[in-house]
Protein backbone atom coordinates (compact mmCIF):
# COMPACT_ATOMS: atom_id res chain seq x y z
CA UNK A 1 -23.10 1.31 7.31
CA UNK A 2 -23.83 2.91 3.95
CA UNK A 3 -23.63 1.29 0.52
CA UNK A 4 -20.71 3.94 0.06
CA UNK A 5 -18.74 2.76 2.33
CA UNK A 6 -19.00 -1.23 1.85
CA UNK A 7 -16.89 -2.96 -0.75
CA UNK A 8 -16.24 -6.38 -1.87
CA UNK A 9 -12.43 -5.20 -2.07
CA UNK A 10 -10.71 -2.44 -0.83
CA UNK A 11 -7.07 -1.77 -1.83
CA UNK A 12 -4.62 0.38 0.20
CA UNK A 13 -2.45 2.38 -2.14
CA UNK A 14 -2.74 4.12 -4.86
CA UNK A 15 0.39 2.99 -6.48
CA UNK A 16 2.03 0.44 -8.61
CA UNK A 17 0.85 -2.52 -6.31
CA UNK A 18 -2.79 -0.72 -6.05
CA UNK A 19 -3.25 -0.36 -9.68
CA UNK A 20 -2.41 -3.38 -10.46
CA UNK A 21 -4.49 -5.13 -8.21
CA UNK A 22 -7.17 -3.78 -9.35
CA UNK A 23 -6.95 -4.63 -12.68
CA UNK A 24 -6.26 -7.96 -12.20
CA UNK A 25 -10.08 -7.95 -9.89
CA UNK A 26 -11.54 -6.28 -13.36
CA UNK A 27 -10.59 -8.95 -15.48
CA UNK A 28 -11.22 -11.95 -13.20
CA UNK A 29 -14.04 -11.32 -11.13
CA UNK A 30 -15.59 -8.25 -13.18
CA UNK A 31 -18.93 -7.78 -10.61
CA UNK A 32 -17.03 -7.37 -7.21
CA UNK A 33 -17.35 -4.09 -5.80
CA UNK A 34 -13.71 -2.20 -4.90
CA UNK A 35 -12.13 0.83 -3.80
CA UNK A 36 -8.73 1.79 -3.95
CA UNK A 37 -8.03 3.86 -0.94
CA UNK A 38 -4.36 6.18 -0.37
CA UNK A 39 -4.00 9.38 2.30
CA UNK A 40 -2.68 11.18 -0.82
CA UNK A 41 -4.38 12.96 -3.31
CA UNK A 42 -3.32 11.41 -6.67
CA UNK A 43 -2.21 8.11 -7.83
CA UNK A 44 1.73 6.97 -8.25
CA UNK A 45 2.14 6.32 -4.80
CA UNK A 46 6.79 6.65 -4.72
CA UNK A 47 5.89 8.27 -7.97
CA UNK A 48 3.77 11.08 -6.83
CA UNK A 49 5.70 11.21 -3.73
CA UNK A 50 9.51 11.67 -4.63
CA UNK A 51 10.43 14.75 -6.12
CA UNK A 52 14.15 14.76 -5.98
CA UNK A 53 16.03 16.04 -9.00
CA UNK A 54 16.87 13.26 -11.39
CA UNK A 55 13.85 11.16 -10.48
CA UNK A 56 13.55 7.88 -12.39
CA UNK A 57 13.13 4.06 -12.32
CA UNK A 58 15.90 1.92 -11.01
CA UNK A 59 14.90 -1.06 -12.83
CA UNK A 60 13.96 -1.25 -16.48
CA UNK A 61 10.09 -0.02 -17.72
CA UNK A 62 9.66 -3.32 -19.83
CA UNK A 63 9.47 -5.36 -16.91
CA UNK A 64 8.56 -2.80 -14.10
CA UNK A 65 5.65 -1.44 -16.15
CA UNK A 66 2.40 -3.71 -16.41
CA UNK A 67 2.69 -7.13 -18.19
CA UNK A 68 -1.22 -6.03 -19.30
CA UNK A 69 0.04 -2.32 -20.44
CA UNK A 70 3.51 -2.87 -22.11
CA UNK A 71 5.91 -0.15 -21.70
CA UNK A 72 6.04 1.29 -25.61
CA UNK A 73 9.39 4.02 -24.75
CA UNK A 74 12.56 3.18 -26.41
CA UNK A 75 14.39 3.82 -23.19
CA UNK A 76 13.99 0.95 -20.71
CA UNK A 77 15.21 3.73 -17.60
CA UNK A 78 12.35 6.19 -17.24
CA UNK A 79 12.15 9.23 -15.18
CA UNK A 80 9.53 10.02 -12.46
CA UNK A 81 7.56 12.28 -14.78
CA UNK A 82 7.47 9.64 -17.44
CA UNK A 83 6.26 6.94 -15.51
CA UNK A 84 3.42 9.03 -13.85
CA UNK A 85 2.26 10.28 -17.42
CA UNK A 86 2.02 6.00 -18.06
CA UNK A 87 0.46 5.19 -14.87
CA UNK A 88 -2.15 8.06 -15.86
CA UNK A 89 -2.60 6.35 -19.16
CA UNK A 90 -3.19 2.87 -17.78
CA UNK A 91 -5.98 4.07 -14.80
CA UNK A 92 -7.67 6.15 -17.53
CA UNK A 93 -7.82 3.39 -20.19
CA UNK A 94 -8.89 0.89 -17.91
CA UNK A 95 -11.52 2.54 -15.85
CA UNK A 96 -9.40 2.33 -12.71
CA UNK A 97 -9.66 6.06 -11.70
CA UNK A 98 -13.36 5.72 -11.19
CA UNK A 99 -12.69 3.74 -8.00
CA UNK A 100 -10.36 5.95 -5.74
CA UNK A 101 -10.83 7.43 -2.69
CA UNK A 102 -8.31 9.61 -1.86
CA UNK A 103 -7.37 12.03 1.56
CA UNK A 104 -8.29 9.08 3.60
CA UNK A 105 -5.27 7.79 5.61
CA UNK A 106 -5.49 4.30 6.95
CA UNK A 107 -5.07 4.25 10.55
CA UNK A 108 -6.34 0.58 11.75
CA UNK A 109 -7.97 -2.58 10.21
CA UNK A 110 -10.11 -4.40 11.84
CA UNK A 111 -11.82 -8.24 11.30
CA UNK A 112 -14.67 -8.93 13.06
CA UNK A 113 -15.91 -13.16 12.61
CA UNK A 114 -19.39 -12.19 13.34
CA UNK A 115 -19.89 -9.91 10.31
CA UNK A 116 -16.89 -11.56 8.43
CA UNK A 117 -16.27 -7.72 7.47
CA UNK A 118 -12.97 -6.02 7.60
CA UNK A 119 -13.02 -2.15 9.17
CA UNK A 120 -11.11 0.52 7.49
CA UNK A 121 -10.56 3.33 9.77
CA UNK A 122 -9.57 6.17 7.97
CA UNK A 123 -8.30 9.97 8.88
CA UNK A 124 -9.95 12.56 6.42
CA UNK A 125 -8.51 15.87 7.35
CA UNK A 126 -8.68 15.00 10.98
CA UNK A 127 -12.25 13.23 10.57
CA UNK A 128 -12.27 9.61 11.77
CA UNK A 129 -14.15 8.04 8.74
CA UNK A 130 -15.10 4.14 8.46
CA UNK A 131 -14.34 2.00 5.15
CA UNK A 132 -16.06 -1.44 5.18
CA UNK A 133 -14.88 -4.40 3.00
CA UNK A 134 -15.04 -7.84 2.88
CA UNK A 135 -11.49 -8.20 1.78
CA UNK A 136 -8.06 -5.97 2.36
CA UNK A 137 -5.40 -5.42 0.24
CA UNK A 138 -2.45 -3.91 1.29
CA UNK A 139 -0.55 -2.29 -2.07
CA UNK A 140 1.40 0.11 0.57
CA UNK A 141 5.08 -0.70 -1.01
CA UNK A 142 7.42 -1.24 1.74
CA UNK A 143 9.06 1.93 3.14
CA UNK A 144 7.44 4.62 5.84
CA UNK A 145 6.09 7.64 3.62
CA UNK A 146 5.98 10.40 6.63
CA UNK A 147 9.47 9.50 8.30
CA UNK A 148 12.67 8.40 6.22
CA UNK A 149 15.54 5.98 7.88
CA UNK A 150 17.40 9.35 10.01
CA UNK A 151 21.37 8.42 10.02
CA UNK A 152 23.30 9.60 12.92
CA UNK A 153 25.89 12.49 11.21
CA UNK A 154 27.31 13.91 14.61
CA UNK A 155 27.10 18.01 14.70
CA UNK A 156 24.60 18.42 11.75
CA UNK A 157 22.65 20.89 13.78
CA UNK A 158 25.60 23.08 13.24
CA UNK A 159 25.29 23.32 9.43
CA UNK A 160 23.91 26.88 8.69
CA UNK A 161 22.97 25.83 4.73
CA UNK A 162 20.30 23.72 3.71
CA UNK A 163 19.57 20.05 5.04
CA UNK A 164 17.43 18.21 2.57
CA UNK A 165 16.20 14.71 2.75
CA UNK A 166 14.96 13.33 -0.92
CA UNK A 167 12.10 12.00 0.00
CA UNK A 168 10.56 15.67 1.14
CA UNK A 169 11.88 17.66 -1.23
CA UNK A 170 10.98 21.29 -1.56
CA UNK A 171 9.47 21.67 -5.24
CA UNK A 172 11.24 24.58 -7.05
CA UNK A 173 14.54 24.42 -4.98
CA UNK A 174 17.26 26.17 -6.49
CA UNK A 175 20.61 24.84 -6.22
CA UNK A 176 22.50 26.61 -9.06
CA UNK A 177 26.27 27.71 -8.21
CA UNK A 178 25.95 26.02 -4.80
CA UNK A 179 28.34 23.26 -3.21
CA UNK A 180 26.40 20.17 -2.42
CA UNK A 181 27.24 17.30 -0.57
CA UNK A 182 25.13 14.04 -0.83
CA UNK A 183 25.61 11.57 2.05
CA UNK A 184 25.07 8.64 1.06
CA UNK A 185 26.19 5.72 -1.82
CA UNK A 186 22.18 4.10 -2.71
CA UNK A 187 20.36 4.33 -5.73
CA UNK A 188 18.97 7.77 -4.61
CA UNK A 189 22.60 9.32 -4.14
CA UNK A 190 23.70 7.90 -7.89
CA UNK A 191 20.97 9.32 -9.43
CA UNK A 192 21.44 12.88 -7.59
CA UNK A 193 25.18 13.34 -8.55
CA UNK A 194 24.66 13.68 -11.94
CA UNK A 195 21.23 15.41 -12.09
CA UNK A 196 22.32 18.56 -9.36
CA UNK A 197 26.49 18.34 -11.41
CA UNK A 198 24.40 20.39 -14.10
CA UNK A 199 23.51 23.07 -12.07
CA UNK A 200 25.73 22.89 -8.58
CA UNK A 201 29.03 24.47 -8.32
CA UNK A 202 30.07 21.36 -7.21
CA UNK A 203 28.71 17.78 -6.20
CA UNK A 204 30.77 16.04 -3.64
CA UNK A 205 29.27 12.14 -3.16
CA UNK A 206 30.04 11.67 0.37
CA UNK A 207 30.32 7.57 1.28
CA UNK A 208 30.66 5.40 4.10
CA UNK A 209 31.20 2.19 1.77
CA UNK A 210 31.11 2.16 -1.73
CA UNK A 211 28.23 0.63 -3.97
CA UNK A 212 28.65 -1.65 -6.97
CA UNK A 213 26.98 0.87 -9.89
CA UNK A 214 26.86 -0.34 -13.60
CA UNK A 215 25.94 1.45 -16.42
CA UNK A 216 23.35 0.96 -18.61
CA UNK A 217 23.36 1.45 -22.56
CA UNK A 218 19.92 2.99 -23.74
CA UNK A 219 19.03 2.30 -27.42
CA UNK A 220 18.71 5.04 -29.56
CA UNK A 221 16.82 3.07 -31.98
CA UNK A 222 14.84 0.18 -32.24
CA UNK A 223 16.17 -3.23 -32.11
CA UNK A 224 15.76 -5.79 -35.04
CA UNK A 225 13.04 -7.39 -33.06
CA UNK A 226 11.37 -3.75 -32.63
CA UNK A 227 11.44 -3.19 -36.81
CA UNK A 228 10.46 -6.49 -37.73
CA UNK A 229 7.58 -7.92 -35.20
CA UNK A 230 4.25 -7.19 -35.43
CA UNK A 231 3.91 -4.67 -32.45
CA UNK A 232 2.20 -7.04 -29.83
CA UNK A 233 5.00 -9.53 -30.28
CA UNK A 234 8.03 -7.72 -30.22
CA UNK A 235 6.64 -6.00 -27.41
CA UNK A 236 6.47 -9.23 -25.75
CA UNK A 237 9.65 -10.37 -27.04
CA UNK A 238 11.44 -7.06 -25.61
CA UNK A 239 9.47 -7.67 -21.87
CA UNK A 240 11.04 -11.13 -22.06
CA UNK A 241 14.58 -10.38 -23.29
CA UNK A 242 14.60 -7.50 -20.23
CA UNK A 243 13.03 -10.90 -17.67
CA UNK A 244 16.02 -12.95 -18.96
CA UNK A 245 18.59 -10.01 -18.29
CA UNK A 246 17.40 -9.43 -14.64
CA UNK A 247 18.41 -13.23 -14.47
CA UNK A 248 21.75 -13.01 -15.37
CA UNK A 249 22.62 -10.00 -13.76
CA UNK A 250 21.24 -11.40 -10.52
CA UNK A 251 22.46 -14.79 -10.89
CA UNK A 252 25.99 -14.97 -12.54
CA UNK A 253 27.18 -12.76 -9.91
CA UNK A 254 25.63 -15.34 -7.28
CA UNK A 255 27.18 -17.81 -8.96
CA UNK A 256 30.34 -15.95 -9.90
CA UNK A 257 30.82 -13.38 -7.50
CA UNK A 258 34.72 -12.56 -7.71
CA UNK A 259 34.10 -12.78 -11.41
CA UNK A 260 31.44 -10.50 -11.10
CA UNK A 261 33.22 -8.19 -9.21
CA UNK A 262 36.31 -8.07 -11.33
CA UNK A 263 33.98 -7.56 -14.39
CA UNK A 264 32.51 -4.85 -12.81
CA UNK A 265 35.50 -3.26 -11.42
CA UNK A 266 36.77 -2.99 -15.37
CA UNK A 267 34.13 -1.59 -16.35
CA UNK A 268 34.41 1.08 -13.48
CA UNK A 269 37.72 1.82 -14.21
CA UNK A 270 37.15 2.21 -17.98
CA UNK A 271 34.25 4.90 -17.07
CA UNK A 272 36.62 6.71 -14.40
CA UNK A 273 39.29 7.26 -16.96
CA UNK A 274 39.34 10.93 -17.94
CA UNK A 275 38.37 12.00 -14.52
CA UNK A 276 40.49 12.50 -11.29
CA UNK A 277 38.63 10.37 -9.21
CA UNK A 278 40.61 6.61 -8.16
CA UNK A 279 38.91 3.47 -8.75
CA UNK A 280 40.09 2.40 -4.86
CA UNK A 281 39.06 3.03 -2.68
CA UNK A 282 35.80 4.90 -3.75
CA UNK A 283 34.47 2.09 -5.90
CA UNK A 284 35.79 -1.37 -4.46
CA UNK A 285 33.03 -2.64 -2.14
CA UNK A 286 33.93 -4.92 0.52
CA UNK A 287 30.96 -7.21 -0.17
CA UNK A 288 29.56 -9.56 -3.04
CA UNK A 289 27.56 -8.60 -5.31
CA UNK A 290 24.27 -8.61 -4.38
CA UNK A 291 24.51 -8.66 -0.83
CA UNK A 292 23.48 -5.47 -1.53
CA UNK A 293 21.37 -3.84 -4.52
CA UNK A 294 23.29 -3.12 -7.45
CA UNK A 295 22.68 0.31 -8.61
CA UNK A 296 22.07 1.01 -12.28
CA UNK A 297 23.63 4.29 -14.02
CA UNK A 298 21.63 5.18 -17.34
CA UNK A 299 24.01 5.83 -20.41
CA UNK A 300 27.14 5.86 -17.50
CA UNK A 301 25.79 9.37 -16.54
CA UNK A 302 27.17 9.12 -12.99
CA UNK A 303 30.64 8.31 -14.21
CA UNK A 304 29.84 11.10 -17.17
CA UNK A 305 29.64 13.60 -13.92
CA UNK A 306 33.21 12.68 -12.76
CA UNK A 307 34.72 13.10 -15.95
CA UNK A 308 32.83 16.56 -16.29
CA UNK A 309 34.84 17.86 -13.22
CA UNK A 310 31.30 18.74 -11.51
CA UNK A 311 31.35 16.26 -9.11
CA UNK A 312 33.90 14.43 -6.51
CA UNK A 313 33.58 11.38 -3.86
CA UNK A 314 34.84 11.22 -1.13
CA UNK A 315 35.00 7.66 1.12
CA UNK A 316 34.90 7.98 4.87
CA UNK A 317 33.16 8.59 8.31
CA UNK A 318 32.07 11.43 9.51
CA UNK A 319 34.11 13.60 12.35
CA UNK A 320 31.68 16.43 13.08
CA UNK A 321 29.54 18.97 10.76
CA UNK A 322 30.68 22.80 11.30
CA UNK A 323 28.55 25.43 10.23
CA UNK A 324 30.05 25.69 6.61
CA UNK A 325 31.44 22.04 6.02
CA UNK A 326 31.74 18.20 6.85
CA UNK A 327 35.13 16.85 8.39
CA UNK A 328 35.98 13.40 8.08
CA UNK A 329 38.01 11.65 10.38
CA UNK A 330 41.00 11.14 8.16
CA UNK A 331 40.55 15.22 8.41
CA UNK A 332 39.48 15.89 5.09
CA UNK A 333 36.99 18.68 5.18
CA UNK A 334 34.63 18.68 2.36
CA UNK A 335 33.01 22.86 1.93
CA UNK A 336 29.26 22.78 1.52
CA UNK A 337 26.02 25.05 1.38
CA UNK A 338 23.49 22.01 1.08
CA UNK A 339 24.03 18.50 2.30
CA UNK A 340 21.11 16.51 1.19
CA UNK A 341 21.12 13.31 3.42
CA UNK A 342 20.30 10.01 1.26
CA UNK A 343 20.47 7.56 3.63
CA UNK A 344 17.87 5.31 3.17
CA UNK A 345 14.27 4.44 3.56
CA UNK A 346 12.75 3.37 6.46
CA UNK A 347 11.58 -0.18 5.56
CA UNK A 348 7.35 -0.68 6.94
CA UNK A 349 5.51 -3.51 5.23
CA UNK A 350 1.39 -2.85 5.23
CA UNK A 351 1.74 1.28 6.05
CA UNK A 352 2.03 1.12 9.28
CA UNK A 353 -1.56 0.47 9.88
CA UNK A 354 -2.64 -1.20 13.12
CA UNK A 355 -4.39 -4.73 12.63
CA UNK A 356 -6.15 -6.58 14.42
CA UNK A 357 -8.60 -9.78 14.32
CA UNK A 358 -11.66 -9.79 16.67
CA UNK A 359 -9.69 -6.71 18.66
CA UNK A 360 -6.37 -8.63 18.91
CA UNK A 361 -3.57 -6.63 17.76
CA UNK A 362 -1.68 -8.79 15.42
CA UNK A 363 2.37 -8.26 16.02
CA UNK A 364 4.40 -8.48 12.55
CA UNK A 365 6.97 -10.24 13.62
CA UNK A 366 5.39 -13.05 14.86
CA UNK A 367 3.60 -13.85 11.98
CA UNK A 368 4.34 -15.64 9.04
CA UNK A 369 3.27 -14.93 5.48
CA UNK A 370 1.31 -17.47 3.50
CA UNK A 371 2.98 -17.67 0.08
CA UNK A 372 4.77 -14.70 0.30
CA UNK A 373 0.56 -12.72 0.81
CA UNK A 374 -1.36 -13.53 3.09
CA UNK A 375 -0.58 -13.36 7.00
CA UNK A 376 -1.11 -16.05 9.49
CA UNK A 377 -4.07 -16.35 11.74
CA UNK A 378 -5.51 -13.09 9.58
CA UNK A 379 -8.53 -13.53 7.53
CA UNK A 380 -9.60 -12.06 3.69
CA UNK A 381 -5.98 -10.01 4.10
CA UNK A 382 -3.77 -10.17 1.35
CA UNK A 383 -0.25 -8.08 1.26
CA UNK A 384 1.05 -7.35 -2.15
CA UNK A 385 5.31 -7.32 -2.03
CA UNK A 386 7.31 -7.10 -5.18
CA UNK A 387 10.90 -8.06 -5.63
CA UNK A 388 13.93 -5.66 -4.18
CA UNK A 389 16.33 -7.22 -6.64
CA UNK A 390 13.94 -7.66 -10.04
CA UNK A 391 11.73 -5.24 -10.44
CA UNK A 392 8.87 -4.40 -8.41
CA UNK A 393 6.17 -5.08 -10.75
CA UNK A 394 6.91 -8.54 -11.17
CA UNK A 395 6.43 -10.15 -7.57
CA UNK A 396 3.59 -7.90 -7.20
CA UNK A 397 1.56 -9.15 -10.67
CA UNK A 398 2.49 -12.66 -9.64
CA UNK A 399 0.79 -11.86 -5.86
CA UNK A 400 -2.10 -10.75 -7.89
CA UNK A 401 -2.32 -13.27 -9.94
CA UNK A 402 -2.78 -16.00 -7.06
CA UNK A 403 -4.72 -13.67 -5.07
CA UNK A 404 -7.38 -13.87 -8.00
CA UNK A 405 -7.08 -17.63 -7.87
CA UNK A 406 -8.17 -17.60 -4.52
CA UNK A 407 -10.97 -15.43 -4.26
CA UNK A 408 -12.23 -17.31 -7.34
CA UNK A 409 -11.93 -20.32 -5.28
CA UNK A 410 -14.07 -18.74 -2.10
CA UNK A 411 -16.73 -17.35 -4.86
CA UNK A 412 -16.99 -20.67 -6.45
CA UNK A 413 -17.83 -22.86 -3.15
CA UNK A 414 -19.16 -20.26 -1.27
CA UNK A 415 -16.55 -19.27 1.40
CA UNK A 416 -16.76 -16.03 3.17
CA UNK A 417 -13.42 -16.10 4.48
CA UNK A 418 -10.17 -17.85 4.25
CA UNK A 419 -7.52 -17.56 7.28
CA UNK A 420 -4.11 -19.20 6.67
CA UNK A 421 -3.07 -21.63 9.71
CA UNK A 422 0.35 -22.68 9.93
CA UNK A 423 -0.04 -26.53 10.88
CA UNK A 424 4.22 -26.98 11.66
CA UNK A 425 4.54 -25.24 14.91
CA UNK A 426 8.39 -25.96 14.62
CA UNK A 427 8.37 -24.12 10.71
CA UNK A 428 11.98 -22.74 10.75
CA UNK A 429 12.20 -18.75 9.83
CA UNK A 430 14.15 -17.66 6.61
CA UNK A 431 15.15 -13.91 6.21
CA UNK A 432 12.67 -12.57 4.31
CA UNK A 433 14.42 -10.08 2.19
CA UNK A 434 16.61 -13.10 1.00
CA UNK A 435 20.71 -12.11 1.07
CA UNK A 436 20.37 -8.45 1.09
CA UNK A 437 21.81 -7.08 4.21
CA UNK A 438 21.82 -2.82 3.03
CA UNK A 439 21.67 -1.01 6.40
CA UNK A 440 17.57 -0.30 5.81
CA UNK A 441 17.16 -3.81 5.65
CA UNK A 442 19.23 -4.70 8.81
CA UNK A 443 17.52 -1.15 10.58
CA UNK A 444 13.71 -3.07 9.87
CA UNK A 445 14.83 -7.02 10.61
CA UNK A 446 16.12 -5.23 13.82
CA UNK A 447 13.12 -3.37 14.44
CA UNK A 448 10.22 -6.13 14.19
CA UNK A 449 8.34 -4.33 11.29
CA UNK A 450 8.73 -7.42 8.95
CA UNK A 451 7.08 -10.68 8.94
CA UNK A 452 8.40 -14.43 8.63
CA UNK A 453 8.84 -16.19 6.21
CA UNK A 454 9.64 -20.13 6.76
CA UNK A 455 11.22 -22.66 4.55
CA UNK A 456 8.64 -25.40 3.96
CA UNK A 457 5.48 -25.44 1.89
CA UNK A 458 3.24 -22.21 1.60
CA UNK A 459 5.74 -20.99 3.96
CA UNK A 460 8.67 -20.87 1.84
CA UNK A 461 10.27 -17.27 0.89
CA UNK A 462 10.00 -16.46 -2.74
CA UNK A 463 12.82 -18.12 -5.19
CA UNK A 464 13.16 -15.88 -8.10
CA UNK A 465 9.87 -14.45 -10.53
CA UNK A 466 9.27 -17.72 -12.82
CA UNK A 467 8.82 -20.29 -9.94
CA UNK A 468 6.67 -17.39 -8.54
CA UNK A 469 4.59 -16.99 -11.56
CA UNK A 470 4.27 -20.89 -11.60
CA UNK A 471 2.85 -21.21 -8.10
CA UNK A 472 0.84 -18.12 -8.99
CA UNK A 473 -1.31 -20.37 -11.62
CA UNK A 474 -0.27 -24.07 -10.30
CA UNK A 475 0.40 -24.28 -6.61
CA UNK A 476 -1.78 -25.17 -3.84
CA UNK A 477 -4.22 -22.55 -2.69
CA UNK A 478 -5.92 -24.68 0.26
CA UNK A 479 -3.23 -25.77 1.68
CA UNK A 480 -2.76 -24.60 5.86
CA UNK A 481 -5.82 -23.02 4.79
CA UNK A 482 -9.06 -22.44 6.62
CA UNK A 483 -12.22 -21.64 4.80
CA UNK A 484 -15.15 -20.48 6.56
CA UNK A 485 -19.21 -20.29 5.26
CA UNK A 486 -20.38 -17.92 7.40
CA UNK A 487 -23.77 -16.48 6.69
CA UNK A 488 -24.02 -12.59 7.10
């Protein structure tokens, strides 16, 4: 074992989760050793990966960017580009980019007791290199980076055109004059239409069931607060205001949902006016809000695309793909020379990698996760998961927060290890992506790629972001907890 390859801390992922991990180790325990690890070649993780046209945030910078790095754009929706070029500033400023090792893909962690070291083994170019640390973090985000969620779309080997998925997008691909159908009705598929309208001949949205999409208003100059505050408070006024309108828009329509949906059907059919496209049934989902994620629409630019005449939707199942076009089975055939499938991501918590204590596999769904990070019966392991319906950043910071807690708490009394025990073997299970039932989410509960979460004490699922950040600084870290001294 060289001193290159041993680290107090090594983080998987180079992306939001990654960064931000290791920023919080900087400030709070400023002599441990760490190495952020990723397969890819440059940070951003989704951000460095997606290259789809239109390519932006789904949830607002002020609260998805870094608590410690405010967000200092007017708008709060940024686009890929954007939020690389501030991801870039915040590595830079903070020293992070002198601690990545990139080109090494994470095949299997290992734990061994007798070392109380974990085992990174890692795929350089087809090398099989070893990482050695004496704690894991797994900032992997939560969907599979090398194969997307495939939908079945019967006779789609026919098509002669282009098939693209967004997720591997070819860079340069030119689209101009061309007939495009998108399948699907997610967050990817709204913010497609209007970005390929520009170009295309014509963007057809082609859904099975619609999606509740609201626009969002972006200032085009700064708000009283902005003009007024000294910079460091406003800026933490403006983070705050942005906290308290996740709230709302999450909670009155939990609260309220046929409220909510009538609100949000107005404001639908306010946007469609102009345009030849019916509010019903293309926009009337069947389900509450929430039940699956709302979808955000900068400035109304998806409904700005109807009223253009550039794009369509169309609302149905699919018959069979020809070699030129889609048929539905209400037999309305829909022309195309690209259909670009946005379907969904393949949900995989922890990147797939293979994990193991003392050579036992450890099986994902059969584990639960101590306060929403660490996983049962596996030691010095810590999974960072943000929210699905705030933004990302926010669960993540608060996992990182109480992650620092605890390895404060194994530095200060001289632990080598922690394992979490659950000590209720009749802990009941709670569905760990809360409410949300969106097909990926069904596809990965189905598949066993998740873990439990229960629904007493360090068990419990997460609530919403400000109980979270209270447990992060108040809660107990020892409890169903097992700390070792183990000399090595």
């Amino acid at each position: 074992m060289t001193t290159e390859s041993m680290h107090d801390v090594l983080i998987i992922g180079a992306g939001i989760s990654g960064i931000n991990t290791a920023y919080r180790l900087q400030q709070s325990l400023p002599n441990a050793t760490y190495a952020i690890v990723d397969g890819r070649n440059n940070w951003g993780g989704t951000w460095d990966l997606f290259k789809f046209p239109g390519i932006r945030s789904d949830s607002d910078l002020f609260t998805f960017g870094f608590s410690w790095e405010p967000w200092t754009a007017r708008s709060p929706i940024a686009t890929g580009e954007s939020i690389q070029t501030y991801l870039r500033h915040c590595i830079s400023k903070h020293g992070i980019d002198k601690h990545a090792i990139f080109q090494h893909h994470v095949v299997a962690a290992d734990w061994s007791s007798e070392t109380q070291l974990w085992r990174l083994e890692t795929s350089q170019n087809g090398q099989k290199k070893y990482l050695y640390g004496r704690h894991v973090v797994l900032g992997t985000g939560y969907y599979d980076y090398e194969d997307p969620l495939a939908a079945k779309i019967p006779g789609l080997e026919n098509f002669k055109g282009d098939v693209l998925h967004p997720q591997f997008w070819p860079e340069g691909f030119d689209y101009s004059g061309k007939k495009v159908v998108i399948i699907g009705s997610g967050a990817t598929a709204i913010t497609i239409v209007p970005a390929m309208a520009e170009k295309a001949a014509k963007v057809t949205m082609l859904q099975r069931s619609p999606s509740y999409v609201l626009p969002v208003p972006i200032p085009k100059e700064a708000s009283f607060v902005e003009k007024w505050a000294p910079t460091s408070l406003a800026r933490m006024i403006v983070r705050f205001q942005h906290i308290w309108g996740l709230y709302l828009v999450f909670f009155i329509p939990r609260w309220f949902p046929n409220w909510s949906r009538k609100f949000i059907n107005d404001i639908n059919k306010e946007e469609l006016k102009g345009s030849s496209v019916p509010i019903d049934p293309h926009f009337i989902p069947k389900y509450k809000p929430w039940d699956q994620r709302v979808c955000y629409s900068p400035d109304g630019d998806f409904w700005a695309a109807f009223r253009s005449g550039k794009a369509d939707v169309a609302t149905g199942v699919i018959k069979t793909v020809t070699d030129t076009s889609i048929t539905l089975e209400s037999g309305q055939q829909l022309d195309a020379d690209i259909i670009v499938t946005a379907t969904g991501l393949r949900m995989r918590i922890g990147g797939g990698i293979q994990i193991s204590v003392d050579g036992t596999q450890i099986i994902n769904r059969e584990k639960f996760l101590w306060r929403y990070m660490m996983i049962q019966d596996v030691p010095n392991m810590y999974a960072i998961v943000g929210y699905t319906a705030f933004s990302w950043t926010l669960g993540a910071d608060a996992t990182g927060i109480l992650m620092m807690r605890l390895l404060k708490h194994l530095q200060k009394n001289g632990y080598s290890s922690v394992t979490p025990r659950c000590s209720n073997p009749n802990q009941k299970q709670s569905p760990i992506m809360g409410t949300l039932n969106s097909t990926y989410v069904t596809s990965a509960a189905s598949s066993g790629v998740l873990f439990k979460t229960g629904t007493e004490g360090p068990w419990h699922n997460r609530v919403h972001y400000l109980q979270d950040l209270w447990r992060a600084y108040f809660a107990s870290i020892t409890a169903d907890m097992e700390f070792s001294k183990v000399s090595t």
